[in-house]
Protein backbone atom coordinates (compact mmCIF):
# COMPACT_ATOMS: atom_id res chain seq x y z
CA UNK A 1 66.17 -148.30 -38.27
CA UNK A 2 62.73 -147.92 -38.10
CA UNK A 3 61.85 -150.74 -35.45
CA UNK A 4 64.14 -148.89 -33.71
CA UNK A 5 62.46 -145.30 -33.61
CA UNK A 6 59.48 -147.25 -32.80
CA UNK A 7 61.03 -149.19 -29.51
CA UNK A 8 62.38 -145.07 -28.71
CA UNK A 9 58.99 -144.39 -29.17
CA UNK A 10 57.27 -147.15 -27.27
CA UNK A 11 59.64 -146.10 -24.55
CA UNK A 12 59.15 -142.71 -24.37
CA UNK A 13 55.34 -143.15 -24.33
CA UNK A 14 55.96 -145.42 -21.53
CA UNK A 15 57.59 -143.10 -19.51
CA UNK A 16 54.43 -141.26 -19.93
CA UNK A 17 52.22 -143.37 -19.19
CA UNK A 18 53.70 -144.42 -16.02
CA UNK A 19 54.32 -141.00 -14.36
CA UNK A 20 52.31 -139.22 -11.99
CA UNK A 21 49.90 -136.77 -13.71
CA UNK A 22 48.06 -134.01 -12.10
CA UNK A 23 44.40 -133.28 -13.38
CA UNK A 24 45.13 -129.65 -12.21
CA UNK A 25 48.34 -129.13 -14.43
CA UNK A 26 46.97 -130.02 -17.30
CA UNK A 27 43.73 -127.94 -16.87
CA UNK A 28 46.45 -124.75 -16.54
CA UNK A 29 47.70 -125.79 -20.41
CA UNK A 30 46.16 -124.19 -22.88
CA UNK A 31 44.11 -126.16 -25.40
CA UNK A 32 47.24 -125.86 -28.28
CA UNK A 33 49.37 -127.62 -25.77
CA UNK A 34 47.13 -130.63 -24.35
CA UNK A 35 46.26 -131.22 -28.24
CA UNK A 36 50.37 -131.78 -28.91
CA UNK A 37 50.28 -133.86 -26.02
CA UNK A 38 47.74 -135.51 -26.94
CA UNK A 39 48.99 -136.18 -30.27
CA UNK A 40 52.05 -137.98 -28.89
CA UNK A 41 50.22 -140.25 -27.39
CA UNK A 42 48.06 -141.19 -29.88
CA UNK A 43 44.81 -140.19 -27.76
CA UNK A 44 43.02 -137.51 -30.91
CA UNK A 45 43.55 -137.28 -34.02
CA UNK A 46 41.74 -134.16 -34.94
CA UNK A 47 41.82 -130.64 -33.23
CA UNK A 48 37.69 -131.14 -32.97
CA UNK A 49 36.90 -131.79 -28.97
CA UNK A 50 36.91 -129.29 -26.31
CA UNK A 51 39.36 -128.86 -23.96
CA UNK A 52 37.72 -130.66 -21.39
CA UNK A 53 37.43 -133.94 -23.49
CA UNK A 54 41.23 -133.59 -24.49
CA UNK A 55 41.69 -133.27 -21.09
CA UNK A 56 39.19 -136.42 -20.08
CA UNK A 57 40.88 -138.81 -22.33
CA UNK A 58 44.38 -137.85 -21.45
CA UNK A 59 44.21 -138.27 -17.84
CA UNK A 60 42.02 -141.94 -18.94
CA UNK A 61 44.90 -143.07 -21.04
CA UNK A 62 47.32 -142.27 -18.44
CA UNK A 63 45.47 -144.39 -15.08
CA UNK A 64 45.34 -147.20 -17.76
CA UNK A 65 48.27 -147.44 -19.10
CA UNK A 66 49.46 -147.82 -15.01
CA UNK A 67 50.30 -144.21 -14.36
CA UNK A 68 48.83 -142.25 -11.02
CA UNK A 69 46.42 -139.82 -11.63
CA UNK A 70 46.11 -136.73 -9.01
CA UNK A 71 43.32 -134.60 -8.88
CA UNK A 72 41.96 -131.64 -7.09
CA UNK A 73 39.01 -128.95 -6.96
CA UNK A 74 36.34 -127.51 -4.55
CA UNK A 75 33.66 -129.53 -3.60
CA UNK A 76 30.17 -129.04 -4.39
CA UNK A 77 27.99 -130.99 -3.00
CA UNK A 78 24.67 -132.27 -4.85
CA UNK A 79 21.26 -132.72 -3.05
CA UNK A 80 21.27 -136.58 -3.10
CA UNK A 81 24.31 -136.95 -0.94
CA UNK A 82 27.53 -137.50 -3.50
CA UNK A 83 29.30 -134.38 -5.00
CA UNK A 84 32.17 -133.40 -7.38
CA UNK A 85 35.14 -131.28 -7.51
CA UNK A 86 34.94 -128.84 -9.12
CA UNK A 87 38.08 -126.50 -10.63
CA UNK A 88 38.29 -122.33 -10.84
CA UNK A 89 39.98 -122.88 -14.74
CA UNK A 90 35.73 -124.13 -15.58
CA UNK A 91 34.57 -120.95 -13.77
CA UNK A 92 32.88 -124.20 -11.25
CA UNK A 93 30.83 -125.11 -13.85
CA UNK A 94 29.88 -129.08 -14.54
CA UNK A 95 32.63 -130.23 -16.79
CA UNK A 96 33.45 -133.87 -17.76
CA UNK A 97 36.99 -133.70 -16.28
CA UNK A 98 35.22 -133.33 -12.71
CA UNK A 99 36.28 -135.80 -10.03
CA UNK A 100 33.45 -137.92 -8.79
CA UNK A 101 32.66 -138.54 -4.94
CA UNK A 102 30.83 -140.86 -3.24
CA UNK A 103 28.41 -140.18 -0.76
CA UNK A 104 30.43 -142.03 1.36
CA UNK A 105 33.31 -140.10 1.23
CA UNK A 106 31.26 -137.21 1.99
CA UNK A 107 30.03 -138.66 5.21
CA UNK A 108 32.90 -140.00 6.16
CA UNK A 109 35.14 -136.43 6.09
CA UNK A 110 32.25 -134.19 6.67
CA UNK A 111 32.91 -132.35 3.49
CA UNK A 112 31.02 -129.63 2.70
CA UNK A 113 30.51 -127.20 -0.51
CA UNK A 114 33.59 -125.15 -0.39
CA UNK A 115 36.09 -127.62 0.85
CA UNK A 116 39.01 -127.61 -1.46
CA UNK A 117 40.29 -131.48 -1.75
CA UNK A 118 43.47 -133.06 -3.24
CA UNK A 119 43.64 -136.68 -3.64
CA UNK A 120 43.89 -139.74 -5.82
CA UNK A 121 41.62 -140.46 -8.63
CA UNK A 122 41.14 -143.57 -10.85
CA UNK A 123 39.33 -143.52 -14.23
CA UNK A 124 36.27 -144.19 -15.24
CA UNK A 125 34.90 -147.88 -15.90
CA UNK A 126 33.05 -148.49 -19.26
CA UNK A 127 29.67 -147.48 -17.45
CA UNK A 128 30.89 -144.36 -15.45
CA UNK A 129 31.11 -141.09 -16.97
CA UNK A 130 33.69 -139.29 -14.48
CA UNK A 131 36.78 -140.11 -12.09
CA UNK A 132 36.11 -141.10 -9.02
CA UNK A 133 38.08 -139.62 -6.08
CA UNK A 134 39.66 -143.07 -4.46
CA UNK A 135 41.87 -141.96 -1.83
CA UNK A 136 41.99 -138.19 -0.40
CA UNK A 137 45.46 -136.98 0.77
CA UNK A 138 44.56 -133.66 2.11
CA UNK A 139 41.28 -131.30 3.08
CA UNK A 140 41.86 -127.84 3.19
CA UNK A 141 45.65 -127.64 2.80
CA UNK A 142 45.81 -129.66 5.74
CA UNK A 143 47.02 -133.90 5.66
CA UNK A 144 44.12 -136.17 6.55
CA UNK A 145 46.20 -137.45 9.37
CA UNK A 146 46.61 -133.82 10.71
CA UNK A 147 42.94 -132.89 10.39
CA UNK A 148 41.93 -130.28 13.56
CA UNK A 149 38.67 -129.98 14.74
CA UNK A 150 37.76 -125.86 13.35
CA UNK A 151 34.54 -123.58 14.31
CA UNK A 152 31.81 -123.51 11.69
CA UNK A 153 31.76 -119.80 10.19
CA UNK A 154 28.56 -119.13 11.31
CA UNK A 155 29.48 -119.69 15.25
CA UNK A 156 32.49 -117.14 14.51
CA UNK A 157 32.50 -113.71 16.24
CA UNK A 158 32.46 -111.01 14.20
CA UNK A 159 33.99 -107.75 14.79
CA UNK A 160 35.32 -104.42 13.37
CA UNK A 161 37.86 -104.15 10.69
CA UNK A 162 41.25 -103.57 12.72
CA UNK A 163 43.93 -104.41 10.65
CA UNK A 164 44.68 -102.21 7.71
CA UNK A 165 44.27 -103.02 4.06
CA UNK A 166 47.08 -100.59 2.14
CA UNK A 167 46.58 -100.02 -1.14
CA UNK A 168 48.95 -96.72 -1.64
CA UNK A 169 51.53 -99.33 -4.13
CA UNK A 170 54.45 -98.12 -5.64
CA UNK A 171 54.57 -101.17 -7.99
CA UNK A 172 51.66 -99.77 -10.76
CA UNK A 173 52.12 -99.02 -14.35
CA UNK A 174 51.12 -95.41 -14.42
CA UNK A 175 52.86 -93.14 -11.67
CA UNK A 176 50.77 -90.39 -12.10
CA UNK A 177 47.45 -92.21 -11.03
CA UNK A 178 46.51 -91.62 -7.82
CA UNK A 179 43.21 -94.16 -7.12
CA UNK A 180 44.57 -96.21 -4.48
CA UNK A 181 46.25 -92.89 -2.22
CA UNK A 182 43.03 -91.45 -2.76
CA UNK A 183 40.70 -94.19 -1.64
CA UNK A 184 43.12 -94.69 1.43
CA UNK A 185 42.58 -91.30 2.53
CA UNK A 186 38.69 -90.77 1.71
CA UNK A 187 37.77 -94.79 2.74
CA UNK A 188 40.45 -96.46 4.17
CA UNK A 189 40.21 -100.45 3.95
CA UNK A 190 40.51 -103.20 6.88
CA UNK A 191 40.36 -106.78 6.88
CA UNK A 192 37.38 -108.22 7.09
CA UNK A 193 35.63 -104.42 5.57
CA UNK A 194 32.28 -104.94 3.97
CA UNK A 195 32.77 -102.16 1.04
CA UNK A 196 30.25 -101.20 -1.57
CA UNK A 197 31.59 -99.33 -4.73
CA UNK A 198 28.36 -97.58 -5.91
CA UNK A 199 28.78 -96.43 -9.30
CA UNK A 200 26.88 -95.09 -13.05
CA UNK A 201 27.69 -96.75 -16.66
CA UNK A 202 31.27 -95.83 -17.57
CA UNK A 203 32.85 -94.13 -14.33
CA UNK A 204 35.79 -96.33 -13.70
CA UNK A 205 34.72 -98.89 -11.37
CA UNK A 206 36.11 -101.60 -13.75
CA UNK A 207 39.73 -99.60 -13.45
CA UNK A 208 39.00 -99.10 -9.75
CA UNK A 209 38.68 -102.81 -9.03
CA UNK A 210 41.76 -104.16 -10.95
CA UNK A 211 44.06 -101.46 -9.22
CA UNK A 212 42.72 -103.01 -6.04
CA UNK A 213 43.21 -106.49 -6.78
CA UNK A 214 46.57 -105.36 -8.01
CA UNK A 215 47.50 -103.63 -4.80
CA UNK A 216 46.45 -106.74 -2.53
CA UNK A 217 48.32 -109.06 -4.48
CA UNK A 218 51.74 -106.83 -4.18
CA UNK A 219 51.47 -105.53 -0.47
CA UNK A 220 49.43 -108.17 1.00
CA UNK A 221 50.75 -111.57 -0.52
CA UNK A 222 49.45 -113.68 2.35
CA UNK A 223 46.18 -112.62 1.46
CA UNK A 224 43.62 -114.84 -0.57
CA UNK A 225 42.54 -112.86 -3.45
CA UNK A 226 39.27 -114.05 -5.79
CA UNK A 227 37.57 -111.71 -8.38
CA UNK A 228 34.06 -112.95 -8.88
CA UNK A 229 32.28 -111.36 -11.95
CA UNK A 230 28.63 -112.14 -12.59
CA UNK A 231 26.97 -111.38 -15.82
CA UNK A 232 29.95 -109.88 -17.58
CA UNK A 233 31.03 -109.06 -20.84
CA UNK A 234 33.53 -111.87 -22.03
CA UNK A 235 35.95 -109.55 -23.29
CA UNK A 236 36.44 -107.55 -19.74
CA UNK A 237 36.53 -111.10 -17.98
CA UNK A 238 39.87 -111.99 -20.27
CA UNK A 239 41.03 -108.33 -19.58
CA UNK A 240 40.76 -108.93 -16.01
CA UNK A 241 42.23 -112.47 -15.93
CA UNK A 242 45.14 -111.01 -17.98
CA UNK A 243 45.79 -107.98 -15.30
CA UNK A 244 45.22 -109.63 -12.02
CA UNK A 245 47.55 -112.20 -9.60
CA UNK A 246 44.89 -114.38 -8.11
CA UNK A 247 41.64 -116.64 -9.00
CA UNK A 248 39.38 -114.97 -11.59
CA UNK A 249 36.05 -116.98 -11.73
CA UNK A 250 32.84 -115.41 -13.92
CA UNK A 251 29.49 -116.26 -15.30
CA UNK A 252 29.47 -114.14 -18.65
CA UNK A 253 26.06 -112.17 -19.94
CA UNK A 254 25.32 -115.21 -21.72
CA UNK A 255 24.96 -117.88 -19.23
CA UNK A 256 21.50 -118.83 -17.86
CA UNK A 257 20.66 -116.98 -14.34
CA UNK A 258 20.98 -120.37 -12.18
CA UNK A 259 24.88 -120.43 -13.23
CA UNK A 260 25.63 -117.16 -12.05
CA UNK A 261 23.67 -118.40 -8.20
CA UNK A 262 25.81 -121.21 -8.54
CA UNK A 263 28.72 -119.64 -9.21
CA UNK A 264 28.41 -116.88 -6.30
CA UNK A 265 27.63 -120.28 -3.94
CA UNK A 266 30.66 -121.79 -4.59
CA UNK A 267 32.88 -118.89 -4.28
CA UNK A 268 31.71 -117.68 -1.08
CA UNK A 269 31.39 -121.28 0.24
CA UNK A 270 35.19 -121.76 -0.53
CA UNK A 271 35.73 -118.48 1.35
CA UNK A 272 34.03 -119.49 4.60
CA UNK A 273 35.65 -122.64 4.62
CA UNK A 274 38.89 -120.35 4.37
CA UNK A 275 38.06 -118.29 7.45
CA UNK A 276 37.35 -121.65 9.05
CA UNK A 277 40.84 -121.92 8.90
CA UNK A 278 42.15 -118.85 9.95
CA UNK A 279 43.00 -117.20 6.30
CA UNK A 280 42.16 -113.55 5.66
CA UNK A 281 40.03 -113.96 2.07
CA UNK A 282 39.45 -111.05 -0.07
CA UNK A 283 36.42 -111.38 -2.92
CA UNK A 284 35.98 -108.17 -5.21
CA UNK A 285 32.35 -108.68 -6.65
CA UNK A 286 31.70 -107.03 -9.94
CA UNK A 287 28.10 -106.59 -9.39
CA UNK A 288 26.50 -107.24 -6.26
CA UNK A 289 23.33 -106.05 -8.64
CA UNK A 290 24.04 -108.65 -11.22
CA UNK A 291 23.69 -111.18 -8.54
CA UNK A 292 20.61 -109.97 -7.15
CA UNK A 293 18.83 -109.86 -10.78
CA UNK A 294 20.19 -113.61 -10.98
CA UNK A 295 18.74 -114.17 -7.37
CA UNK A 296 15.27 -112.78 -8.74
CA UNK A 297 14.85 -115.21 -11.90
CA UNK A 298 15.46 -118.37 -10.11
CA UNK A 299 13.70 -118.03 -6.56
CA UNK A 300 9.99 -119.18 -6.68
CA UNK A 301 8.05 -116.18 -6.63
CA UNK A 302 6.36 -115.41 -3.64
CA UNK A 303 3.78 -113.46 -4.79
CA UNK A 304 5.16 -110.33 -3.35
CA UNK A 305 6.49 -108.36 -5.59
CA UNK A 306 8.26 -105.04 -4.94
CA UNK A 307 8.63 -101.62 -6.79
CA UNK A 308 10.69 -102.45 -10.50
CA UNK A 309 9.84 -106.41 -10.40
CA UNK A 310 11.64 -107.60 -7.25
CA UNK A 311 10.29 -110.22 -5.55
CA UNK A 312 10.13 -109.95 -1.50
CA UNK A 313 12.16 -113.02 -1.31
CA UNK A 314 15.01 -112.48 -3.59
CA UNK A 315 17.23 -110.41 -1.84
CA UNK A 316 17.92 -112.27 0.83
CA UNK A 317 20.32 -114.56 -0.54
CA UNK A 318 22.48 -111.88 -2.29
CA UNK A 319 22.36 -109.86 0.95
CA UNK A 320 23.63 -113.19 2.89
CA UNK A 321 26.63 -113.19 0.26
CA UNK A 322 27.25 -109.40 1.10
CA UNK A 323 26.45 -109.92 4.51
CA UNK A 324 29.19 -112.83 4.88
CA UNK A 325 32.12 -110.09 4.86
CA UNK A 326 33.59 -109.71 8.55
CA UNK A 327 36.40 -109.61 10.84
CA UNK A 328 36.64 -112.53 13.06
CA UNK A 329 38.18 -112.95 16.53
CA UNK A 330 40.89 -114.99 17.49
CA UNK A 331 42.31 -114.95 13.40
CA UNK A 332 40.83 -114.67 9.93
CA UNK A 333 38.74 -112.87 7.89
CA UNK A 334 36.38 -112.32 4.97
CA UNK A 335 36.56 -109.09 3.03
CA UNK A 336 34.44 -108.31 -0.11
CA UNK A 337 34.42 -105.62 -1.89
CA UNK A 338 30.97 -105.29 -4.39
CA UNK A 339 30.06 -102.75 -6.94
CA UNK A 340 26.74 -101.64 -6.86
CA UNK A 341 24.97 -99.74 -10.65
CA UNK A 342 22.98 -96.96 -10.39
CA UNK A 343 21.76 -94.66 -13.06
CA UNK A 344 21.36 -97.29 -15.56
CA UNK A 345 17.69 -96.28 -16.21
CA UNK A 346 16.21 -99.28 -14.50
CA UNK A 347 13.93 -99.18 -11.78
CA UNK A 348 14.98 -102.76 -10.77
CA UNK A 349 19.10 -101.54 -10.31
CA UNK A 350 17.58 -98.70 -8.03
CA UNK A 351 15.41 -100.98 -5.79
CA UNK A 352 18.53 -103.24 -5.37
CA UNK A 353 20.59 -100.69 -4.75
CA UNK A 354 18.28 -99.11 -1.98
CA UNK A 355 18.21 -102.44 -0.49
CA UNK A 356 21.89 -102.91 -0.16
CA UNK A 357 22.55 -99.03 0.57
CA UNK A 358 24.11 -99.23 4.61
CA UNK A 359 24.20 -102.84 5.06
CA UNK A 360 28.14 -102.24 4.28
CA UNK A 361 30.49 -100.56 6.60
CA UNK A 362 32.48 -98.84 3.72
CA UNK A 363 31.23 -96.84 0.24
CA UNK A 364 33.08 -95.08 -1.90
CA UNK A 365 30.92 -93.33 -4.50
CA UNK A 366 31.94 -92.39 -7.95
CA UNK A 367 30.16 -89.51 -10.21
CA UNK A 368 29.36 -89.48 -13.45
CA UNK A 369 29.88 -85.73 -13.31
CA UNK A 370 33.25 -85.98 -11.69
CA UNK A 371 33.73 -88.83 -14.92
CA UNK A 372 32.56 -86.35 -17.72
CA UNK A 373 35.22 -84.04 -16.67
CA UNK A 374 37.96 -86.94 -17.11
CA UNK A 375 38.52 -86.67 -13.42
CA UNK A 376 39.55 -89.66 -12.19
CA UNK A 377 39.50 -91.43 -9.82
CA UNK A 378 35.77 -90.12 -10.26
CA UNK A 379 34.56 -90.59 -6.12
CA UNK A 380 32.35 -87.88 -4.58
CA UNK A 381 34.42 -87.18 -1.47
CA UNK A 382 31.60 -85.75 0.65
CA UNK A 383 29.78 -88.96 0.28
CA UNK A 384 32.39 -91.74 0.28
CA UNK A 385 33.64 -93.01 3.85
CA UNK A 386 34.49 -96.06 6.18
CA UNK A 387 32.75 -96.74 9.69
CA UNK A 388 34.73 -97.07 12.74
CA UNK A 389 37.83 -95.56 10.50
CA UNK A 390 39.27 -94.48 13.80
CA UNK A 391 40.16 -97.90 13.84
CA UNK A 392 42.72 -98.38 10.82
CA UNK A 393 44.27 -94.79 10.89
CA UNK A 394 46.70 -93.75 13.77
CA UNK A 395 45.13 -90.77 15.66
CA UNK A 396 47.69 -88.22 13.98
CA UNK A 397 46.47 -89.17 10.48
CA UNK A 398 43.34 -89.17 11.26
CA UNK A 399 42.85 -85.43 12.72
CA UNK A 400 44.60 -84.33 8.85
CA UNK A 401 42.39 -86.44 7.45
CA UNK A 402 39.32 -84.83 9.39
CA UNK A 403 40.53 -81.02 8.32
CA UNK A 404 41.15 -82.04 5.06
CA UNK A 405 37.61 -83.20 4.72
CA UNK A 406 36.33 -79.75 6.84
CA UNK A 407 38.96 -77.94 4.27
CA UNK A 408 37.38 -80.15 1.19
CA UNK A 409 33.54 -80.01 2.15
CA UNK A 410 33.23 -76.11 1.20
CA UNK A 411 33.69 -76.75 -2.29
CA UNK A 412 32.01 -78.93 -5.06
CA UNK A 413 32.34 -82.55 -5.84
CA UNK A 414 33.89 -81.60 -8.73
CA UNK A 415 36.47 -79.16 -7.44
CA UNK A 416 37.17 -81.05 -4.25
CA UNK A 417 37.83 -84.15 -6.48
CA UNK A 418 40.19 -82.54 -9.11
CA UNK A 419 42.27 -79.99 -5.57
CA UNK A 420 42.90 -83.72 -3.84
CA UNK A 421 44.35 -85.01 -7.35
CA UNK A 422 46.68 -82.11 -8.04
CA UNK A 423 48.31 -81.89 -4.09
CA UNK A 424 47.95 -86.45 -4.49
CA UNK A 425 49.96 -85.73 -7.46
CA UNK A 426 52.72 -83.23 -6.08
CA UNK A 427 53.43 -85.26 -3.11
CA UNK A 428 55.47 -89.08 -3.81
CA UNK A 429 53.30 -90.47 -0.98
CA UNK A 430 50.78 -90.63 1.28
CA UNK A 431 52.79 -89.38 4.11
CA UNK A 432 54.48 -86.92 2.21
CA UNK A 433 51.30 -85.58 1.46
CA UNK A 434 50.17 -85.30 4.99
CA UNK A 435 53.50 -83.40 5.72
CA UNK A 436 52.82 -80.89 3.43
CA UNK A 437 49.71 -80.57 5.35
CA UNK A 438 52.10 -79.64 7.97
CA UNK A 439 54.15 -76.87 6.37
């Protein structure tokens, strides 16, 4: 009886063993689940290694027991020529379950950071540390064989936002919140907008952004949606990974300076390569400021240091990030959306800010007046706006939206914020609203 369970068992491991397994899948599995697999197989027998290791020996025991191994990730490539693929469930970060390639490779497909690869992969030898990509089946969603010669993103012509981002959604846990109406009537978003959320400690911009994220995802599925957080609390990185429908990627408060650069790199090298393609990319940023500081500790100083500790130099990679966001002609586009701190009592946070203030072509303020009051959403009307709006609001729209401003500019921020809420509130919709305008 018992050689018998063991022949079931010998088969079943088999079976296994000689299936194809995908690095990717298992990397979605939490670390409960690839430990029980793991177990089966006779791979660990203790619940001590990281996820990554359970991972590492899984996928080795499966390539040599005969099984194929697929693997996939977003390239980042090194300064000596070879690179690895990296994957969004490590935040990008060096992990030993990366996939190796050669230099060769590289040359041979023109790959460059951001390219998002799927291929083959064998395991490593008794010398190598990591798999090695052996045979590539696709670059950029598209088959080898079917590869199309594209225009790099910097020779792309940019050009005004002209198609509409809505985010008035009827699919949102609280009814009575009105962020999203409001922020389509006071700064209407386009594809391809370059927005800047400028906002104190504890006014909402947190809430703002996942409502955002949450109306993309519903009304514009097509869409690619990534939330990039630098230097964040761990716990609001889980809340937002729990309450969003897209890539979450972040570099938490306690990760050295160079992994947040290299973090932002990747991510908006994956987007360009995105728009190379014709895809309309959306990145909400969570803070542009964050970056910047990052940007500051790990450029070489220059010498020139500005007001608050800001070297000359060290904005103008964070302002190339920001700067990236556009509309392009002929398809695709990149849209990012950035929060920017003030009032945080740090000189630093107000130089950046001053630096970034009008390089976008959308802000939407929030007050921490409007905030105190438990007024939300908390945005100082007078203030917040989109450029060129003319171009994502029909002209009949657009002249209520003009004399409501005229109507809401006599009062205070305070009082204009909290009359929009109460006739937002009344009205089930956006154009309801505007046709009470009417009567």
């Amino acid at each position: 009886m018992e050689e018998v369970e063991r022949e079931q068992e010998s088969v079943n491991e088999d079976k296994v063993l000689s299936k194809v397994l995908s690095l990717n899948e298992l990397k979605r599995k939490s670390t409960e689940e690839l430990l029980i697999i793991a177990e089966e197989l006779g791979v660990v027998s203790n619940g001590r290694m990281l996820k990554q290791e359970i991972i590492f020996h899984l996928m080795k025991r499966v390539v040599s027991g005969g099984g194929v191994a697929i693997g996939g990730g977003v390239v980042e490539v090194l300064p000596d020529g070879f690179g690895f693929l990296r994957s969004a469930e490590a935040n990008y970060a060096a992990s030993s379950d990366d996939v190796y390639i050669s230099a060769g490779q590289i040359k041979k497909f023109n790959l460059r950071t951001g390219d998002i690869v799927n291929g083959e992969i064998r395991a490593p030898s008794d010398k190598e540390r990591y798999f090695t990509l052996v045979k590539a089946y696709n670059i950029n969603f598209t088959e080898i064989g079917k590869l199309q010669r594209y225009v790099h993103f910097d020779d792309l012509i940019p050009l005004y936002p002209e198609e509409r981002i809505l985010l008035e959604c009827n699919d949102i846990l609280d009814k009575k919140d009105i962020s999203m109406r409001a922020i389509d009537i006071i700064a209407p978003l386009g594809k391809g907008q370059r927005a800047l959320i400028v906002a104190p400690p504890r006014a909402g911009k947190t809430i703002i952004l996942q409502q955002i994220a949450h109306s993309i995802s519903v009304n514009h599925p097509d869409m690619e949606l990534m939330v990039l957080l630098i230097d964040e609390r761990p716990e609001e990185v889980t809340d937002m990974l729990r309450s969003v429908k897209g890539e979450v990627v972040s570099s938490t408060f306690d990760e050295p300076a160079y992994r947040h650069v290299q973090l932002a790199e990747i991510v908006i090298e994956k987007a360009k390569r995105m728009v190379e393609h014709k895809k309309d990319v959306v990145i909400l940023l969570d803070s542009i400021t964050r970056l910047a500081r990052a940007y500051n500790a790990v450029i070489p100083s220059s010498g020139k240091v500005l007001t608050g500790g800001v070297d000359s130099n060290a904005l103008q990679r964070p302002k190339r990030f920001f700067g990236a966001a556009r509309n392009i002609e002929k398809g695709g586009s990149l849209t990012i959306i950035a929060t920017a701190l003030i009032e945080t009592g740090s000189k630093m946070d107000e130089v950046i800010f001053e630096e970034f203030k009008g390089t976008g072509n959308c802000e939407i303020i929030l007050d921490r007046k409007i905030a105190d009051k438990r007024i939300y959403p908390a945005i100082d009307i007078s203030k917040s706006g989109t450029r060129k709006e003319d171009m994502l609001i029909d002209s009949v729209c657009l002249k209520k939206v003009w004399l409501l401003r005229r109507l809401l500019s006599a009062m205070g921020s305070i009082e204009a914020m909290e009359f929009l809420r109460d006739k937002l509130s009344i009205a089930k919709d956006n154009n309801d609203f505007f046709d009470m305008m009417n009567s």
